[in-house]
C-alpha atoms as a PDB file:
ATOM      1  CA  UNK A   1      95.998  81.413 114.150  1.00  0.00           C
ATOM      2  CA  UNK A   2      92.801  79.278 115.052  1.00  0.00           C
ATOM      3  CA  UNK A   3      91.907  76.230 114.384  1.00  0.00           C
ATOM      4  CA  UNK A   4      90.141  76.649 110.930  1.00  0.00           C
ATOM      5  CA  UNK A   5      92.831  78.405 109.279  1.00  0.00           C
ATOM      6  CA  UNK A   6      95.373  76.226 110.503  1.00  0.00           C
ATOM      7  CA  UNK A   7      93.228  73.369 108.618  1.00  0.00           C
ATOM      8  CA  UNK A   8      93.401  75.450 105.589  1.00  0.00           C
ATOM      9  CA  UNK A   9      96.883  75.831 105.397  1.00  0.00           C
ATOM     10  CA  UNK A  10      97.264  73.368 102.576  1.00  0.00           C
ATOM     11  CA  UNK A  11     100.183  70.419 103.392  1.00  0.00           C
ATOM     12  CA  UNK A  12     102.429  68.832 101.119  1.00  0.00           C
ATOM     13  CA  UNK A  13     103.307  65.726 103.492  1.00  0.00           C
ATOM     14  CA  UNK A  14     106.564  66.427 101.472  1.00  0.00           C
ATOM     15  CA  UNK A  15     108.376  65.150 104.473  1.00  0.00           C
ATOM     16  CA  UNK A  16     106.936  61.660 104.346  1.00  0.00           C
ATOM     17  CA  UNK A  17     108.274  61.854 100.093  1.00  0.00           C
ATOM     18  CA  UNK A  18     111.932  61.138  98.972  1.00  0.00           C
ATOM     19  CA  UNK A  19     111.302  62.642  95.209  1.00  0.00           C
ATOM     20  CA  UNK A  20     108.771  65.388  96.436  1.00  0.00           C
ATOM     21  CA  UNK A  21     108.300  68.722  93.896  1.00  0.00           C
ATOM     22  CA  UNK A  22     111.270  70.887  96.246  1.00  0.00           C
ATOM     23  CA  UNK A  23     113.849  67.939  95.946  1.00  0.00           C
ATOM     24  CA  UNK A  24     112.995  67.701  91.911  1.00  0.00           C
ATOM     25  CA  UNK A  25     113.549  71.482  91.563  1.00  0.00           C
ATOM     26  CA  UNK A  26     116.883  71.336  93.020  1.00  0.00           C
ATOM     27  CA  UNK A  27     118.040  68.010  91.834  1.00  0.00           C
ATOM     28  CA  UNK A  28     121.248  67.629  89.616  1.00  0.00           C
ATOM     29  CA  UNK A  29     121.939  71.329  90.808  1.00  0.00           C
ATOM     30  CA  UNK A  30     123.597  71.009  94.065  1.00  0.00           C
ATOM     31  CA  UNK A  31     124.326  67.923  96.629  1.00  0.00           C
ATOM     32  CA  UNK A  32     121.166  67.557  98.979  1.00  0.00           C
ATOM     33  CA  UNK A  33     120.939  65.391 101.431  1.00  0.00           C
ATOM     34  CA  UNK A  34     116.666  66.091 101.466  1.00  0.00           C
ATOM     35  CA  UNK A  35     114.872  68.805 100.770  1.00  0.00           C
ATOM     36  CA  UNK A  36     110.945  69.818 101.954  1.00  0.00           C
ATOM     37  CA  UNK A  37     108.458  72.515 102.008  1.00  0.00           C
ATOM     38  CA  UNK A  38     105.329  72.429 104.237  1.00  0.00           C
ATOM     39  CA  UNK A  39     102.805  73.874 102.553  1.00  0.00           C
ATOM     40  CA  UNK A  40     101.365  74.753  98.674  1.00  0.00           C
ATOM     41  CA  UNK A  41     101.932  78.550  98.076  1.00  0.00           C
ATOM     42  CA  UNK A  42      99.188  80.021  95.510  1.00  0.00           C
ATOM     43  CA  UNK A  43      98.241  83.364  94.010  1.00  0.00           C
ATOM     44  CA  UNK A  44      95.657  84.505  96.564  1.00  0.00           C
ATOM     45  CA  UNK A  45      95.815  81.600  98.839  1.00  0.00           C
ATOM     46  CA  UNK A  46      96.219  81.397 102.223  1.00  0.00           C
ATOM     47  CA  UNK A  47      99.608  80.977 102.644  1.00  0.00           C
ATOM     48  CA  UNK A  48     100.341  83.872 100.117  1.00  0.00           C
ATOM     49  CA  UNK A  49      98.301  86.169 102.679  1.00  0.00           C
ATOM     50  CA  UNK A  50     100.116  85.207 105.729  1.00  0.00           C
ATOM     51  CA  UNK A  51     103.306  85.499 104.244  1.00  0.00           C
ATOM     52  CA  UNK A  52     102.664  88.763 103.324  1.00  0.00           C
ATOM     53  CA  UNK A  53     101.530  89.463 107.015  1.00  0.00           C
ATOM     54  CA  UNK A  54     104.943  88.434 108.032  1.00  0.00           C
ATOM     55  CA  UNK A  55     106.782  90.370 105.701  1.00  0.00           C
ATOM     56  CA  UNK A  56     105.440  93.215 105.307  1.00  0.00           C
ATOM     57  CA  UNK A  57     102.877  93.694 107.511  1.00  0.00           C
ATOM     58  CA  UNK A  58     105.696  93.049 111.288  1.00  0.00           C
ATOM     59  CA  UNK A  59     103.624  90.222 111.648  1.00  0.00           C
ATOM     60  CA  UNK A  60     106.211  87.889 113.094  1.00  0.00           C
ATOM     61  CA  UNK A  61     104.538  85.444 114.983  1.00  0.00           C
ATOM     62  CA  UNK A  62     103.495  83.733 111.606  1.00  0.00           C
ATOM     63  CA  UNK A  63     106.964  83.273 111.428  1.00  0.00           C
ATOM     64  CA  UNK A  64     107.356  81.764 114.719  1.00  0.00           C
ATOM     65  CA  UNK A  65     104.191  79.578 114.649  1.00  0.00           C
ATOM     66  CA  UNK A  66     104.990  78.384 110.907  1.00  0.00           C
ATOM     67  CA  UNK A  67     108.551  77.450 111.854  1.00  0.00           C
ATOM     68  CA  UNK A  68     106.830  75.037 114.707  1.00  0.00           C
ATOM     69  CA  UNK A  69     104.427  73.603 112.619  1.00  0.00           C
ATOM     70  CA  UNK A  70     107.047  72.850 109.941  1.00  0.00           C
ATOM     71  CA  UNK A  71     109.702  71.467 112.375  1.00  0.00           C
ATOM     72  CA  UNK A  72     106.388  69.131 114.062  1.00  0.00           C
ATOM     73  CA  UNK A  73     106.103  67.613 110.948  1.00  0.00           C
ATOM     74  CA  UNK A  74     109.426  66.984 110.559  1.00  0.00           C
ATOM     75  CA  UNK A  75     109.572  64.847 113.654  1.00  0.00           C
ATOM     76  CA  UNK A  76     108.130  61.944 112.151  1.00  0.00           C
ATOM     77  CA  UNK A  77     110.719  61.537 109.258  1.00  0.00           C
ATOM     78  CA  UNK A  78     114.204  59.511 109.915  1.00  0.00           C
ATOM     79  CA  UNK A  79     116.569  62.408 109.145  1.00  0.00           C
ATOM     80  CA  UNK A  80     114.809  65.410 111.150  1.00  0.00           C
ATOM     81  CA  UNK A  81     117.065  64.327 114.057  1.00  0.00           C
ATOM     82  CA  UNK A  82     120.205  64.444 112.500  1.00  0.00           C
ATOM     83  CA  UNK A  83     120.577  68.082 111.795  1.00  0.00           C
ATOM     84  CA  UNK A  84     123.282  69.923 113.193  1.00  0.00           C
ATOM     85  CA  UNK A  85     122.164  73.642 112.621  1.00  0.00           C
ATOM     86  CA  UNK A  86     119.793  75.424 111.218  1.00  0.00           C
ATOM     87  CA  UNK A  87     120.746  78.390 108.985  1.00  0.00           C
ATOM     88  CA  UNK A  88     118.288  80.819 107.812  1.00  0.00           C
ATOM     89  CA  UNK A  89     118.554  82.642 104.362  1.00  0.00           C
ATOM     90  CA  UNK A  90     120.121  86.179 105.267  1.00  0.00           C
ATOM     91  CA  UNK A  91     118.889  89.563 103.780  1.00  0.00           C
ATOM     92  CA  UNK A  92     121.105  92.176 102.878  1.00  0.00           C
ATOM     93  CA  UNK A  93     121.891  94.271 105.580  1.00  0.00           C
ATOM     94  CA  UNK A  94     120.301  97.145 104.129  1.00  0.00           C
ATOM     95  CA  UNK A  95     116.370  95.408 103.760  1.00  0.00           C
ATOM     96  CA  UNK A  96     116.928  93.537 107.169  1.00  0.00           C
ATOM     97  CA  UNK A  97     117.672  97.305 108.272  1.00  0.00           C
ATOM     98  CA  UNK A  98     114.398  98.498 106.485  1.00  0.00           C
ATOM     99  CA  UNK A  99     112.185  95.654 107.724  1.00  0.00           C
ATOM    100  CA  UNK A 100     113.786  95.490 111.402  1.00  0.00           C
ATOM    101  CA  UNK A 101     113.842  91.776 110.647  1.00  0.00           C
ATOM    102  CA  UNK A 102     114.712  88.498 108.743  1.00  0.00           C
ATOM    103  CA  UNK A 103     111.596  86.795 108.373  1.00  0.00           C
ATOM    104  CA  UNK A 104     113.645  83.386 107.466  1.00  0.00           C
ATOM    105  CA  UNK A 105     115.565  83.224 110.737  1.00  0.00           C
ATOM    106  CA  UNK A 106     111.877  83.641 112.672  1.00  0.00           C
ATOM    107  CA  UNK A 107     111.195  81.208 110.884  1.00  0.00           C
ATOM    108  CA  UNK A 108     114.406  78.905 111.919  1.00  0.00           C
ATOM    109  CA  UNK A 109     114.110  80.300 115.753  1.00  0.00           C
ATOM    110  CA  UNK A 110     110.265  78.723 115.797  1.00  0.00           C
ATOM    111  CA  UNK A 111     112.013  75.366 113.776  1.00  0.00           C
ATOM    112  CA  UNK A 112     114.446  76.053 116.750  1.00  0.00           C
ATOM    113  CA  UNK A 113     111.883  75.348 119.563  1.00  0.00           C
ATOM    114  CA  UNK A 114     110.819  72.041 118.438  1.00  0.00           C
ATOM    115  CA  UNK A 115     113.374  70.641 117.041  1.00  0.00           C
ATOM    116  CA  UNK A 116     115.788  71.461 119.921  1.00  0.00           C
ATOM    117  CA  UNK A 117     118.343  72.190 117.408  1.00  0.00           C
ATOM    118  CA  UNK A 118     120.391  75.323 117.742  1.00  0.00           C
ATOM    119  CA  UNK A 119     119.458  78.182 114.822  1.00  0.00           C
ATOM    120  CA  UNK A 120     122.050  80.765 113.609  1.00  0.00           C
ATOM    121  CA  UNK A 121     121.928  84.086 111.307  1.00  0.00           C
ATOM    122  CA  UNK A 122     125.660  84.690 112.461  1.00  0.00           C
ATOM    123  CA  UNK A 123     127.140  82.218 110.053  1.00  0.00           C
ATOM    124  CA  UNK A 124     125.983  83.254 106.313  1.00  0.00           C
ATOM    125  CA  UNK A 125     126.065  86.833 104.852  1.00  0.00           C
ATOM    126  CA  UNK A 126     124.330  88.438 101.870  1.00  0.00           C
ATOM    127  CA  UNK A 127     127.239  90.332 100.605  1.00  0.00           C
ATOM    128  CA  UNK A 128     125.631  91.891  97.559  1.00  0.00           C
ATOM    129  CA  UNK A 129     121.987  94.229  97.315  1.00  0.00           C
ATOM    130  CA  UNK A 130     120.659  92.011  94.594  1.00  0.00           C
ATOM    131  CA  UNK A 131     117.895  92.983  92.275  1.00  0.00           C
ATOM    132  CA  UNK A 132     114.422  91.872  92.897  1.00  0.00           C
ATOM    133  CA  UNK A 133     113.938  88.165  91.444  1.00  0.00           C
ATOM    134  CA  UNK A 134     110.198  88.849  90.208  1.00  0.00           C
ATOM    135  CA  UNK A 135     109.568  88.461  86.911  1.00  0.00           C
ATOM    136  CA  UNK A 136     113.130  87.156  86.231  1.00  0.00           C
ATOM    137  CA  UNK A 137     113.538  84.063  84.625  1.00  0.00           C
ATOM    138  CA  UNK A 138     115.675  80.952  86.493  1.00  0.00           C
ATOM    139  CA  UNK A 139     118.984  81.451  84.297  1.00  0.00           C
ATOM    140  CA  UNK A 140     118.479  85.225  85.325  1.00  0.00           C
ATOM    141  CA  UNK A 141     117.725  84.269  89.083  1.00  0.00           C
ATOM    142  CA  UNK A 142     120.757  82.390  89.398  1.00  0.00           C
ATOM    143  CA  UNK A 143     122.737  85.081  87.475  1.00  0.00           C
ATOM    144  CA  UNK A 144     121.122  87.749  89.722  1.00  0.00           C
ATOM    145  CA  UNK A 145     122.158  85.934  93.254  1.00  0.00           C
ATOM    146  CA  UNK A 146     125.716  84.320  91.927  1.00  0.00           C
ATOM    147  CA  UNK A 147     128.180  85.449  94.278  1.00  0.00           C
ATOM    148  CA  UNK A 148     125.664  87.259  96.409  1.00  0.00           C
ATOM    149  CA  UNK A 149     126.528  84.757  99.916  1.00  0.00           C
ATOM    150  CA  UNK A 150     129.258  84.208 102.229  1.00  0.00           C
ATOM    151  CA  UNK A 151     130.075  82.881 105.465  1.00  0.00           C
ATOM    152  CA  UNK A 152     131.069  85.359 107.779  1.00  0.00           C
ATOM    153  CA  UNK A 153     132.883  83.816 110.134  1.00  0.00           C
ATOM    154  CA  UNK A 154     134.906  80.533 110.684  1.00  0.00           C
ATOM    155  CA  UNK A 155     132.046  78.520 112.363  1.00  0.00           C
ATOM    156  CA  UNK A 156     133.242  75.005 113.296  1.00  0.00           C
ATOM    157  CA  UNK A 157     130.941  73.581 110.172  1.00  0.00           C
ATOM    158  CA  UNK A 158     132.921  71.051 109.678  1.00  0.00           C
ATOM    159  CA  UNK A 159     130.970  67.643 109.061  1.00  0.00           C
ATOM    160  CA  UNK A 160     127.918  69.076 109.903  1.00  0.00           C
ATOM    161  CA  UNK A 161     124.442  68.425 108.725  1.00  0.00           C
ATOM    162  CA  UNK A 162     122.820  72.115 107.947  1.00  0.00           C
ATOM    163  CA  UNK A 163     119.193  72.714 107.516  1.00  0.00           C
ATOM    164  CA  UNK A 164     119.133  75.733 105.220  1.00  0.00           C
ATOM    165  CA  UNK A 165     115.914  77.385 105.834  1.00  0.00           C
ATOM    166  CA  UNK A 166     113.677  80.330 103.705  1.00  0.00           C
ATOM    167  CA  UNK A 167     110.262  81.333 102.996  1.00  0.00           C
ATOM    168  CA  UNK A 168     109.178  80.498  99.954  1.00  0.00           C
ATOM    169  CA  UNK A 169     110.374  78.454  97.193  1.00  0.00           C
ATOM    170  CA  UNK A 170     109.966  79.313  93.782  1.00  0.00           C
ATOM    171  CA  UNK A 171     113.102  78.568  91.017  1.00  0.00           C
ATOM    172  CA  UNK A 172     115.343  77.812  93.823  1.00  0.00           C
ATOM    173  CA  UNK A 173     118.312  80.927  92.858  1.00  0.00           C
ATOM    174  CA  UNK A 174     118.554  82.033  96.538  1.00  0.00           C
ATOM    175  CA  UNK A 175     118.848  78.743  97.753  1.00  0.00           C
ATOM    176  CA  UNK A 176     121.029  77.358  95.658  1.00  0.00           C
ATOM    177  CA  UNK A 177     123.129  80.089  95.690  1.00  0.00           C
ATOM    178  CA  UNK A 178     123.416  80.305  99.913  1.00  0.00           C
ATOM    179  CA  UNK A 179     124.240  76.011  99.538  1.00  0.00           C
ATOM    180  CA  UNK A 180     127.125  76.715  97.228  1.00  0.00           C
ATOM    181  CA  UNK A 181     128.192  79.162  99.642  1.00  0.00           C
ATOM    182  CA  UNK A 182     128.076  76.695 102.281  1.00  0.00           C
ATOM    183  CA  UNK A 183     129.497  73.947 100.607  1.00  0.00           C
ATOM    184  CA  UNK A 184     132.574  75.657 100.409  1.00  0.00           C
ATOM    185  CA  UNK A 185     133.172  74.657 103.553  1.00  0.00           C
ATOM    186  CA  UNK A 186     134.991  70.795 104.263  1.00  0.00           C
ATOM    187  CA  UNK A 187     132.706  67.784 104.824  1.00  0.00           C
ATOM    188  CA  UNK A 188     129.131  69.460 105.268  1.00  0.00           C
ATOM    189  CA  UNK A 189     125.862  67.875 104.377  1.00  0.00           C
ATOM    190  CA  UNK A 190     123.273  70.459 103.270  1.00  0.00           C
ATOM    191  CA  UNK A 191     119.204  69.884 103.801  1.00  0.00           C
ATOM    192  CA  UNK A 192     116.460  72.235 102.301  1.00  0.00           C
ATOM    193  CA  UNK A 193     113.369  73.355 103.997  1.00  0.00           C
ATOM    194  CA  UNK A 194     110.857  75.945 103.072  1.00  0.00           C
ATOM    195  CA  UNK A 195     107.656  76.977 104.627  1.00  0.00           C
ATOM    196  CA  UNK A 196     106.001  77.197 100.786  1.00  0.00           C
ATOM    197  CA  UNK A 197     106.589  76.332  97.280  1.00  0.00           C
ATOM    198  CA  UNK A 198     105.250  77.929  94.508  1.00  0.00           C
ATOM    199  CA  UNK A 199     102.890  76.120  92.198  1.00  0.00           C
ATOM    200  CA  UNK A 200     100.753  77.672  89.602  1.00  0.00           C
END
């Protein structure tokens, strides 16, 4: 990306806020230790197009250079160093199959690079083909992904700090649902970052 549309990506500054928009969404839903996204995502903004590049377009440097700029301004907070690992939202096998990628763990392996903090897509599974969440409401979003998430192996998680990373926020299903997963596990401290969040 040059210069000028890196200046247009539009910046929370999230990271520098305790009570920012992503922590309110998933607040009183499950234990967070923080939770950030990096940029506004808008119907036919910048961020909406470059997503799309990435996802469907095998445009996976965005991923890569998104994750960096995330994880740079992440440096400056108290807690950035204090993650463990970072785990990236899976797919289903079948769409990572389709796509020939998870744009999420891009994401996490360019989060990865600064952050000198080890990412993982070995850890959680997407065990069930869900439907698509569009045009679902939230009480159908987290009906649609309940159950959907597992860890697939026994990964020393153990009093860990986890950095659960994904595209784009919107309700917060996915996410919430791959943090219950996780928090199955003994003594674990779950953080949230996303590259957007969805405002209208």
């Amino acid at each position: 990306m040059c210069i000028s549309c890196c200046l247009q990506v539009p910046e929370t500054g999230y990271q520098e806020i305790d009570n920012n928009e992503t922590a309110l969404r998933f607040a009183g839903r499950i234990p967070f230790a923080h939770a950030v996204s990096y940029a506004y995502f808008t119907n036919d903004g910048l961020l909406q197009h470059l997503m799309h590049g990435l996802k469907y377009r095998n445009k996976k440097g965005i991923g890569y250079f998104l994750g960096r700029q995330f994880a740079t301004s992440l440096l400056s907070t108290g807690w950035g160093g204090s993650i463990d690992i970072i785990i990236p939202v899976p797919l289903h096998k079948a769409k990572k199959a389709s796509r020939g990628y998870n744009q999420s763990m891009l994401i996490a392996e360019g989060m990865s690079q600064i952050l000198k903090i080890p990412a993982s897509d070995k850890i959680l599974e997407r065990v069930r083909e869900t439907e698509s969440q569009t045009n679902k409401t939230r009480a159908e979003r987290v009906s649609n992904m309940s159950e959907a998430f597992r860890i697939r192996e026994s990964a020393p998680l153990k009093g860990k700090h986890i950095l659960l990373c994904d595209d784009v926020l919107t309700t917060g299903a996915t996410l919430e649902a791959c943090a219950l997963a996780l928090l199955k596990e003994e003594s674990i401290k779950i953080s949230i970052a996303t590259i957007g969040i969805a405002i209208s």
